[in-house]
N, C-alpha and C. Protein backbone atom coordinates (compact mmCIF):
# COMPACT_ATOMS: atom_id res chain seq x y z
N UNK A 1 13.01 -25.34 54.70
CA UNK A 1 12.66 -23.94 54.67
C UNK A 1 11.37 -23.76 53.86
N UNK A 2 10.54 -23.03 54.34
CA UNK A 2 8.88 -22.48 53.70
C UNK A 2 9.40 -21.76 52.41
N UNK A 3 8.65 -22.66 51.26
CA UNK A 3 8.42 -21.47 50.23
C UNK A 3 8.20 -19.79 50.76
N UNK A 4 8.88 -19.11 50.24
CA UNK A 4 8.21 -17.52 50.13
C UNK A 4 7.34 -17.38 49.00
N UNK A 5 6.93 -16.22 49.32
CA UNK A 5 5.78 -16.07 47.80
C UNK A 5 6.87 -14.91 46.80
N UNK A 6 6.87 -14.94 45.65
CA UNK A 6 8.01 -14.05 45.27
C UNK A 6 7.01 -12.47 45.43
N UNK A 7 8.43 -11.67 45.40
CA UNK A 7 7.93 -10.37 45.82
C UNK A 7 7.58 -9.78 44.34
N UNK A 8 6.78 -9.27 44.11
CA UNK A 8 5.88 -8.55 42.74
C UNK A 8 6.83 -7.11 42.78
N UNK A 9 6.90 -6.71 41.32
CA UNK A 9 7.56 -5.64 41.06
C UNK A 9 6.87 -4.35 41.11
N UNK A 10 7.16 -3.46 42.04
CA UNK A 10 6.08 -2.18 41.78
C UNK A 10 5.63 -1.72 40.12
N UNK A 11 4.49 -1.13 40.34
CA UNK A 11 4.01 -0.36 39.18
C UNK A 11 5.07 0.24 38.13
N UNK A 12 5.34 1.14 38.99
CA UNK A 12 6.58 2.56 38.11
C UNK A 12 7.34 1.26 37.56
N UNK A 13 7.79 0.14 37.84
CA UNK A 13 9.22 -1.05 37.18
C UNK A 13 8.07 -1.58 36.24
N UNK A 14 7.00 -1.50 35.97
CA UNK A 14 6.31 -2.39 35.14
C UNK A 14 5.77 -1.53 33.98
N UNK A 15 5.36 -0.44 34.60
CA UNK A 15 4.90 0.31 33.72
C UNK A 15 6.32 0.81 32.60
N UNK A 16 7.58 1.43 33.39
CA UNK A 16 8.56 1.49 32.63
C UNK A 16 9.23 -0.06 31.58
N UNK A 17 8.99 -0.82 31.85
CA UNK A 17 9.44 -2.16 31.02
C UNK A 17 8.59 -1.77 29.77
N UNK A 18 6.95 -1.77 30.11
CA UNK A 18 6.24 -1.89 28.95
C UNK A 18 6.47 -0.57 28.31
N UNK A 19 6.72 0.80 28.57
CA UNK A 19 6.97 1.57 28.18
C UNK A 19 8.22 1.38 27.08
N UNK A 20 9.17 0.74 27.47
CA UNK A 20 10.35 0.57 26.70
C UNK A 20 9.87 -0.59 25.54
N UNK A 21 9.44 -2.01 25.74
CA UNK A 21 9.65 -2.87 24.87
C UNK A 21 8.36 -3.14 24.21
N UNK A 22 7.17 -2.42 24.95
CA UNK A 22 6.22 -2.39 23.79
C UNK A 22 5.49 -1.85 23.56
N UNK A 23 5.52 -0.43 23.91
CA UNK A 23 4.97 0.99 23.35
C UNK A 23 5.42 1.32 22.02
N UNK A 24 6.88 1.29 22.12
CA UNK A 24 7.09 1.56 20.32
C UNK A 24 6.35 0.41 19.25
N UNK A 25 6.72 -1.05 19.88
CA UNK A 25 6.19 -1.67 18.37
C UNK A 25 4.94 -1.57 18.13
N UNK A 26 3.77 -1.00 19.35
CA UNK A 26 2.75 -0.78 19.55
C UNK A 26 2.26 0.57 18.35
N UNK A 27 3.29 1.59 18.86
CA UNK A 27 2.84 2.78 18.26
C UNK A 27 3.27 2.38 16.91
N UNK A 28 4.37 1.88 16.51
CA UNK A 28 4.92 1.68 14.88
C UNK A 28 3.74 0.73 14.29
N UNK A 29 3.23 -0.15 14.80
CA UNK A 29 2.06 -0.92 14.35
C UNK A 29 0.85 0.11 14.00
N UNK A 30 0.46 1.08 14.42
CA UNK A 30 -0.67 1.61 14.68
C UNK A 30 -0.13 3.02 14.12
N UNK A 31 0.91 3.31 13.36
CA UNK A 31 1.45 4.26 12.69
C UNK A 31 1.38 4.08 11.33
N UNK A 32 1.58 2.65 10.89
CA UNK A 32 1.67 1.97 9.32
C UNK A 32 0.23 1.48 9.23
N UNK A 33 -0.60 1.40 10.07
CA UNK A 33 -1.74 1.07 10.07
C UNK A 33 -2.55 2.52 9.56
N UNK A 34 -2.34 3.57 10.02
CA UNK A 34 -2.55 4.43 9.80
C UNK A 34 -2.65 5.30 8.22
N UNK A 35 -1.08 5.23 8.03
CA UNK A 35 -0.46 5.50 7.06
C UNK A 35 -1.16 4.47 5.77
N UNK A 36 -1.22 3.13 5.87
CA UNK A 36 -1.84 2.38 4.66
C UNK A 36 -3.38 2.93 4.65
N UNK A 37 -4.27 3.33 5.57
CA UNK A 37 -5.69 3.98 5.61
C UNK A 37 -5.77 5.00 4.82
N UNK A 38 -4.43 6.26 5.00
CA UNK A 38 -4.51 7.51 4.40
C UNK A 38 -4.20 7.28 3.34
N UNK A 39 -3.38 6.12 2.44
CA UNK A 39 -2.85 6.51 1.25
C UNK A 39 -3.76 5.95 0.44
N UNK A 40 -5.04 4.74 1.29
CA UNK A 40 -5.96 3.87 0.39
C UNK A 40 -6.95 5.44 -0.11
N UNK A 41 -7.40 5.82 1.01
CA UNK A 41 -8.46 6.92 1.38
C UNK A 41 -8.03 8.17 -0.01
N UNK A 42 -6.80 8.32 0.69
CA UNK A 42 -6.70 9.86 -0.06
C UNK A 42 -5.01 9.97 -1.23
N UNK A 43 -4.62 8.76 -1.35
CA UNK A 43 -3.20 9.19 -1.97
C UNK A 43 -3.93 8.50 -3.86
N UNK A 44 -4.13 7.13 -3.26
CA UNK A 44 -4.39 6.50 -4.98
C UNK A 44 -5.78 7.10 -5.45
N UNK A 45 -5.46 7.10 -7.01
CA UNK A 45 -6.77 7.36 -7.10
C UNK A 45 -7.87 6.87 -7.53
N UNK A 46 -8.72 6.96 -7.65
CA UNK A 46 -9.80 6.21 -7.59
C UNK A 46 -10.16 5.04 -8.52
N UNK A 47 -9.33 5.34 -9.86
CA UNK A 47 -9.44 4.19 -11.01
C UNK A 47 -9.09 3.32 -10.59
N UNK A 48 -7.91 3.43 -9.68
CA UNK A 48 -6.57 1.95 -9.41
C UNK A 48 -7.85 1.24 -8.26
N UNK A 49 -8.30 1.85 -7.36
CA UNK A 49 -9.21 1.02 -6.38
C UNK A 49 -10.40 0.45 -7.28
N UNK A 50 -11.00 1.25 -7.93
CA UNK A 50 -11.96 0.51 -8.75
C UNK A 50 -11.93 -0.06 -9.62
N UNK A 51 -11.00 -0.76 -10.37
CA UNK A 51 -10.53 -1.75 -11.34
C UNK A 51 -9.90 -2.57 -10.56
N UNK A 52 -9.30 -2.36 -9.17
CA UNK A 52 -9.09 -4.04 -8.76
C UNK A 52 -10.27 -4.65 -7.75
N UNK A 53 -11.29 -3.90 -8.33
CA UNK A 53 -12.80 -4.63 -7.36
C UNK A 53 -12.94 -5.19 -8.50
N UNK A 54 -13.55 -6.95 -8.38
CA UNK A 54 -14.30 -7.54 -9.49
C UNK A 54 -15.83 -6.71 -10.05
N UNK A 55 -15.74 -7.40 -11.16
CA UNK A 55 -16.94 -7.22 -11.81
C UNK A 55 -18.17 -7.81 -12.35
N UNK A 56 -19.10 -8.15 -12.12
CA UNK A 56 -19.58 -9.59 -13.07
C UNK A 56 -20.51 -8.85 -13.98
N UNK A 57 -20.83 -7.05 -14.41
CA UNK A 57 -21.43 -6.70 -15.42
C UNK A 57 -20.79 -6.31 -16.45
N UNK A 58 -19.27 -7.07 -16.27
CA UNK A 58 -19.02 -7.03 -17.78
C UNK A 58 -19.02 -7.91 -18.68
N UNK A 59 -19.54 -6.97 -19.93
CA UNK A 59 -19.66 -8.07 -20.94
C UNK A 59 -18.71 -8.02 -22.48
N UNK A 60 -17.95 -9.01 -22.74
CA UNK A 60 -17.29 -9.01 -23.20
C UNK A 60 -17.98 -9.32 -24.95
N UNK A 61 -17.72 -8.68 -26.35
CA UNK A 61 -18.19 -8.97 -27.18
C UNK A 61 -17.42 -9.65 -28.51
N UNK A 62 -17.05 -10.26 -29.02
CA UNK A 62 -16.46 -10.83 -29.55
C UNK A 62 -16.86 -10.86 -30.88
N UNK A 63 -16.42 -10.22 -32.35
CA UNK A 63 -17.01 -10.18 -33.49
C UNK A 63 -16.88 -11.41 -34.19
N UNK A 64 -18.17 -11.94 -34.53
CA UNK A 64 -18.08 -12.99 -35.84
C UNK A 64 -17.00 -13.14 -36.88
N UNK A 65 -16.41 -12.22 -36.97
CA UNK A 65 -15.46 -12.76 -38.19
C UNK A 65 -14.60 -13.60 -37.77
N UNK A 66 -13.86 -14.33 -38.43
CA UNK A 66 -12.57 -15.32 -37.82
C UNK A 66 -11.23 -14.51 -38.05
N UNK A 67 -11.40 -13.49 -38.86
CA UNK A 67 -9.97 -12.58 -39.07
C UNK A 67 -9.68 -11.59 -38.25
N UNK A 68 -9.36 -11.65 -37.01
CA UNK A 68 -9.13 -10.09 -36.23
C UNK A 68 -8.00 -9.45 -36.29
N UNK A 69 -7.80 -8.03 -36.56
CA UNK A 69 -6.36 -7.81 -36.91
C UNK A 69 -6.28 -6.70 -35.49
N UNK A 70 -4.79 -7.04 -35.55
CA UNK A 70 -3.86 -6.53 -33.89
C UNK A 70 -3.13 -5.78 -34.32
N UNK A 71 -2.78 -4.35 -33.83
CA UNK A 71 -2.03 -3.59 -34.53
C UNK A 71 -0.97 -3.43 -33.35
N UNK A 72 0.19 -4.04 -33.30
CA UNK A 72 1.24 -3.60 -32.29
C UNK A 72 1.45 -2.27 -31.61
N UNK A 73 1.54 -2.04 -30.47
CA UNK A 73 1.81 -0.86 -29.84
C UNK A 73 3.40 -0.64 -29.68
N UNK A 74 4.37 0.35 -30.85
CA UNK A 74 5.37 0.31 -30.80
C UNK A 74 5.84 1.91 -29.77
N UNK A 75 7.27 1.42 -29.58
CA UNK A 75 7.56 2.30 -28.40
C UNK A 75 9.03 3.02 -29.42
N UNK A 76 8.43 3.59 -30.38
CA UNK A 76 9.97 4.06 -31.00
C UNK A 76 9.81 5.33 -30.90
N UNK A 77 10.75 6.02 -30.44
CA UNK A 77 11.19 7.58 -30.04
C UNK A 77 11.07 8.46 -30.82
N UNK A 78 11.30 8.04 -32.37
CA UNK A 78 10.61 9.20 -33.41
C UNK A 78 9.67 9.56 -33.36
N UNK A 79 8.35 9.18 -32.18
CA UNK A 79 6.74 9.82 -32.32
C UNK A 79 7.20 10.46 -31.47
N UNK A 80 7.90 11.06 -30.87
CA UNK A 80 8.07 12.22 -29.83
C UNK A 80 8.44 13.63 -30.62
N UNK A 81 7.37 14.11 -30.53
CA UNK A 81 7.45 15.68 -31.85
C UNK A 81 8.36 16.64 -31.00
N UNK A 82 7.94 16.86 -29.33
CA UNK A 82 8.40 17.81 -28.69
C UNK A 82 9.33 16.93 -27.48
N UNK A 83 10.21 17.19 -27.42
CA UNK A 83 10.84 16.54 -26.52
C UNK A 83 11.19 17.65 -25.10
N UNK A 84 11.25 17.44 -23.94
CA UNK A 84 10.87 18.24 -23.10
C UNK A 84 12.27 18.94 -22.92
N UNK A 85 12.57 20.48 -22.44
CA UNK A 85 13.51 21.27 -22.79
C UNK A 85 14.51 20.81 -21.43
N UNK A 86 15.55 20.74 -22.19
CA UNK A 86 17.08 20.57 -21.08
C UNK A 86 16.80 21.86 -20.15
N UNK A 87 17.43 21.58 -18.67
CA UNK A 87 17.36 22.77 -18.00
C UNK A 87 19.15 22.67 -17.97
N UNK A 88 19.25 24.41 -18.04
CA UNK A 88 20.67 24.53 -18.30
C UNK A 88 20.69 25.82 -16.89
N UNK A 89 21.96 25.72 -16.44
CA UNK A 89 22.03 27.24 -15.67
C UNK A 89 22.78 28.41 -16.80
């Protein structure tokens, strides 16, 4: 028996397949793509983008003495003068 040639699927069956299995991951790709543009553009602000660009005009200075003193940054709750007001009904 002669090979047949296989019969091709109309349009409307092809177009509906791709419609189903890869229009969404298409659009969800190109939705988060989106979404990471707007939040670089307009959500962070501008310090956080420009401190993680390198730099090579900074210059760092370092004082001659050999004694440098470090004063700890403590996190104790007694420097809180005003503490923010309970909401009560």
């Amino acid at each position: 028996m002669a090979k047949l040639r296989p019969i091709s699927a109309p349009f409307e069956r092809r177009w509906r397949e791709f419609r189903i299995q890869y229009l969404p991951v298409l659009a969800f790709g190109i939705a988060v793509c989106g979404a990471a543009f707007f939040w670089r553009e307009f959500a962070l602000p501008r310090q956080a983008i420009d401190s993680a660009l390198p730099s090579s005009s900074v210059q760092i200075e370092v004082p001659h003495s050999s004694m440098a003193t470090f004063s700890p940054v403590s996190l104790n709750s007694a420097s809180i003068t005003n503490p923010p007001p309970v909401l009560s009904d």
